[in-house]
C-alpha atoms as a PDB file:
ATOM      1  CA  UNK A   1       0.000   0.000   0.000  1.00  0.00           C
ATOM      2  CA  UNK A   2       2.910   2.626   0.721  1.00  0.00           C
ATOM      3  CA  UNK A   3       4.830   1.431  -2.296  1.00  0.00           C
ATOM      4  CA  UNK A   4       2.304   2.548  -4.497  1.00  0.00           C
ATOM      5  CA  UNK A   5       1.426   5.290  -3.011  1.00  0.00           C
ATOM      6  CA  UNK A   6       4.961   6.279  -3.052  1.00  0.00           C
ATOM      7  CA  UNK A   7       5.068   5.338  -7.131  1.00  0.00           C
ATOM      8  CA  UNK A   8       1.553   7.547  -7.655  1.00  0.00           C
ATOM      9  CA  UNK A   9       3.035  10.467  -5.746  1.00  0.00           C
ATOM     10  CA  UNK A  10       6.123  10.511  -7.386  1.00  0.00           C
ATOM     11  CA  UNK A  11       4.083  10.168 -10.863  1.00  0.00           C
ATOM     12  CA  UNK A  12       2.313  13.266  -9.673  1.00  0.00           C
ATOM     13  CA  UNK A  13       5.436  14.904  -9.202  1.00  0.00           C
ATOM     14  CA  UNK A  14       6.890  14.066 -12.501  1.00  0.00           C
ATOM     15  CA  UNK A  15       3.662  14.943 -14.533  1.00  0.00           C
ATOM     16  CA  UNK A  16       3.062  18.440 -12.839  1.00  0.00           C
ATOM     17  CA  UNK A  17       7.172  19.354 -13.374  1.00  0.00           C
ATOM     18  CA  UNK A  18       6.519  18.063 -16.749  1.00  0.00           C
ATOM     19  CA  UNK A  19       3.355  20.376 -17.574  1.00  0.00           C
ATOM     20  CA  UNK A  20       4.649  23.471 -15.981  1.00  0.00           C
ATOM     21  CA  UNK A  21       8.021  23.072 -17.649  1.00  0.00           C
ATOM     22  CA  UNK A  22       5.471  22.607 -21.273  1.00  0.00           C
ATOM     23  CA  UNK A  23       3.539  25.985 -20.649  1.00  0.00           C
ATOM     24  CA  UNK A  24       6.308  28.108 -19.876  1.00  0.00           C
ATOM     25  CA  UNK A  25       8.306  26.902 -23.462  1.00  0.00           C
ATOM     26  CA  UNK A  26       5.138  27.402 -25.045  1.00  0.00           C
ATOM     27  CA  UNK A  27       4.175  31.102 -23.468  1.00  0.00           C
ATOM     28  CA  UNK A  28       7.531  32.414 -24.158  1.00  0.00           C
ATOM     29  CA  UNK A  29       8.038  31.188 -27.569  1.00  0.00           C
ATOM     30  CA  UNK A  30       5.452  32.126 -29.270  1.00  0.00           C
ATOM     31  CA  UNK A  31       5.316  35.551 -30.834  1.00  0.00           C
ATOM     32  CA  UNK A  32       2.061  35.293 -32.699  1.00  0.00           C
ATOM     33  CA  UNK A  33       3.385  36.620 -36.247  1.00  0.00           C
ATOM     34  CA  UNK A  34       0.748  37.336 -39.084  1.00  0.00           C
ATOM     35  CA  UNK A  35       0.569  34.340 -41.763  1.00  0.00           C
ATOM     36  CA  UNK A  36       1.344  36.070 -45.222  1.00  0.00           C
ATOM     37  CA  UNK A  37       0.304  32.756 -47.598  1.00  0.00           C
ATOM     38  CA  UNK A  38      -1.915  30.045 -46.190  1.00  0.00           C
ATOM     39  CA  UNK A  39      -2.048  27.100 -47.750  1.00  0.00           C
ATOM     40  CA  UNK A  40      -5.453  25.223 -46.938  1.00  0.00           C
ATOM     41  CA  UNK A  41      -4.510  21.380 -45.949  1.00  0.00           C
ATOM     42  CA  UNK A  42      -6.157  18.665 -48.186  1.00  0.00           C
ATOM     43  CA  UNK A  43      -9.331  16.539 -46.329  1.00  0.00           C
ATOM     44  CA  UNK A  44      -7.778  12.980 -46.063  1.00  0.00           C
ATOM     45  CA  UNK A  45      -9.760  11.081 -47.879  1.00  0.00           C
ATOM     46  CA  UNK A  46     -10.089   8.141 -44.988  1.00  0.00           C
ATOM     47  CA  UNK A  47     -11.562  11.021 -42.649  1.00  0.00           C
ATOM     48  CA  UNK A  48     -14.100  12.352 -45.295  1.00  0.00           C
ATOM     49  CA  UNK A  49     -15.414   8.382 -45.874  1.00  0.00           C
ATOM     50  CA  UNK A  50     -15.801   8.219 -41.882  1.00  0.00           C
ATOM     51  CA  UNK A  51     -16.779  12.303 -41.631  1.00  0.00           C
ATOM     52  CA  UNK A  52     -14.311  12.960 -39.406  1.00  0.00           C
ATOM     53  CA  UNK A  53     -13.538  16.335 -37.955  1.00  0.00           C
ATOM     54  CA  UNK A  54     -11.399  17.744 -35.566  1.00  0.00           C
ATOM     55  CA  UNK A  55      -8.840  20.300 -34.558  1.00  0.00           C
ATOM     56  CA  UNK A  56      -4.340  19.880 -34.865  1.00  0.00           C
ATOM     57  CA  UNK A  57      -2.266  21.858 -33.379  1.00  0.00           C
ATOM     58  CA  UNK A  58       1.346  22.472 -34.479  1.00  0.00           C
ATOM     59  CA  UNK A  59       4.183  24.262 -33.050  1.00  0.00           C
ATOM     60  CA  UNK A  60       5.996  25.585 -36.088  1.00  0.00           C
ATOM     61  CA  UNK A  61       9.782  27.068 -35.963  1.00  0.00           C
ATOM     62  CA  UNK A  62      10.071  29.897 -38.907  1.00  0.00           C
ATOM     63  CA  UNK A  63      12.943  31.676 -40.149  1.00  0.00           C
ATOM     64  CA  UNK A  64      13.742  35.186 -40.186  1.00  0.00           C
ATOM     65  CA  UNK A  65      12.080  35.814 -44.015  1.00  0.00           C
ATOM     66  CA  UNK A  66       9.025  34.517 -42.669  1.00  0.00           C
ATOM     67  CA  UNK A  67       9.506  30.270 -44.460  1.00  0.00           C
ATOM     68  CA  UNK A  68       8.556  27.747 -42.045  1.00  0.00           C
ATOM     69  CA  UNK A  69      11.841  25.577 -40.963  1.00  0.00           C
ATOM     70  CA  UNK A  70      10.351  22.975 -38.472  1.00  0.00           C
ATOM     71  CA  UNK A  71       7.184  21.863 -37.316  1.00  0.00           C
ATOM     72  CA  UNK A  72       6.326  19.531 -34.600  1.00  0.00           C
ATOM     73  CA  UNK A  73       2.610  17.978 -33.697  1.00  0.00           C
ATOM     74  CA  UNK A  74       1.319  18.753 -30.277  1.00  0.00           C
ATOM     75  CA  UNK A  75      -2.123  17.618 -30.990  1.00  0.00           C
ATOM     76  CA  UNK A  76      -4.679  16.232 -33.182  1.00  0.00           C
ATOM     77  CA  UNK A  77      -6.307  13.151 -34.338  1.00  0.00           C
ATOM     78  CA  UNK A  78      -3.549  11.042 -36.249  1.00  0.00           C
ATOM     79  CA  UNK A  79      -5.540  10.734 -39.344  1.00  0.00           C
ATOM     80  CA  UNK A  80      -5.783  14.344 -39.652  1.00  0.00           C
ATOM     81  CA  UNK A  81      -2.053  15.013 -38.878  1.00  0.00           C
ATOM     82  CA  UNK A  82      -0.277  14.588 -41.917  1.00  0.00           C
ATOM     83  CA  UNK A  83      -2.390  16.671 -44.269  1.00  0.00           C
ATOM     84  CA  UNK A  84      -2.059  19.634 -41.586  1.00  0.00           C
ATOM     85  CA  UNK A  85       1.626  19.144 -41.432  1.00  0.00           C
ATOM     86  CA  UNK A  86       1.648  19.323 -45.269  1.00  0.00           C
ATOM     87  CA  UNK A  87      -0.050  22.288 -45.559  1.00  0.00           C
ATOM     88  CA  UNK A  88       1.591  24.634 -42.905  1.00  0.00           C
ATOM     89  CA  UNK A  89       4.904  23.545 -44.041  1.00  0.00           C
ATOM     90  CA  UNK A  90       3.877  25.908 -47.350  1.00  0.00           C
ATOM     91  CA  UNK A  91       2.541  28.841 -45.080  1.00  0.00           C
ATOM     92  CA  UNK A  92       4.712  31.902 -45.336  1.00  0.00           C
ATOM     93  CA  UNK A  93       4.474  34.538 -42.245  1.00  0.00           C
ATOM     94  CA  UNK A  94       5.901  38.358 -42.292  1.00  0.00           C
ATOM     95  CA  UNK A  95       8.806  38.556 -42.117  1.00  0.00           C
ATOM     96  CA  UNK A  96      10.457  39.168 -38.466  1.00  0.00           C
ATOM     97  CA  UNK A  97      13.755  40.255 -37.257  1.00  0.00           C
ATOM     98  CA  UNK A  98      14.611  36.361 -35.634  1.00  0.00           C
ATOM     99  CA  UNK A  99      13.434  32.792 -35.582  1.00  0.00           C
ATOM    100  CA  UNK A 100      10.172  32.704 -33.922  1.00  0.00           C
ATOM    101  CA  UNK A 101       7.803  29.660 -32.599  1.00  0.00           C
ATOM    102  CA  UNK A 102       3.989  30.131 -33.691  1.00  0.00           C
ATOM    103  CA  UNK A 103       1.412  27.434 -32.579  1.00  0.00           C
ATOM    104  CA  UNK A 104      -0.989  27.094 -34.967  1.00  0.00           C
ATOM    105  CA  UNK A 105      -4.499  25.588 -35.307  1.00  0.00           C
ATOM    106  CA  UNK A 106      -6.195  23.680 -38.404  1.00  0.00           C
ATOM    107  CA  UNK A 107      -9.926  22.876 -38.230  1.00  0.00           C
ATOM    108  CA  UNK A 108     -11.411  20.025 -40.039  1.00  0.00           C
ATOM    109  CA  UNK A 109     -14.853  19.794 -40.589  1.00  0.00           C
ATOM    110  CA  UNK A 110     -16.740  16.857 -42.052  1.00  0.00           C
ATOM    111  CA  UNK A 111     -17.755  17.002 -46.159  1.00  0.00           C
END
């Protein structure tokens, strides 16, 4: 009974570390700079036969001239994922005077 007690406390521990480390990268990296081109992602076709919908969100890295350099998915239904990944890779944002980290957020709707 105290051994796992001891395990689910320390868990606790770990996980709360873990989130408050999380919001504090994301808070002070993002810099919410204007998208210039936005490239719409393409409906999967395996989520339009099941009429899926749902929301990704993906932390994107982008250079000084405004080109996207990384991205990296911190949410979203998997099917979804790859045609949101596709299609913010093409986004260009203003440009800005250093790298910046923008979290951004694609919709899918059912057709």
């Amino acid at each position: 009974m105290r051994r796992s007690l001891s395990v689910m406390a320390a868990a606790f521990i770990a996980l709360t570390a873990g989130l408050a480390t999380a919001q504090n990268a994301s808070s002070s990296a993002n810099s919410d700079r204007k998208v210039s081109t936005r490239v719409a992602p393409n409906y999967p076709d395996l989520a339009k036969r099941m009429h899926m919908r749902g929301v990704v969100r993906i932390e994107a890295v982008v250079r000084p001239n405004g080109s996207v350099k990384s991205t990296r998915v911190l949410g979203g239904n998997p099917v979804l994922v790859d045609a949101a990944l596709e299609a913010i890779t093409k986004w260009k944002f203003e440009a800005g005077q250093a790298e910046t980290t923008e979290v951004v957020q694609l919709a899918f709707e059912a057709q």
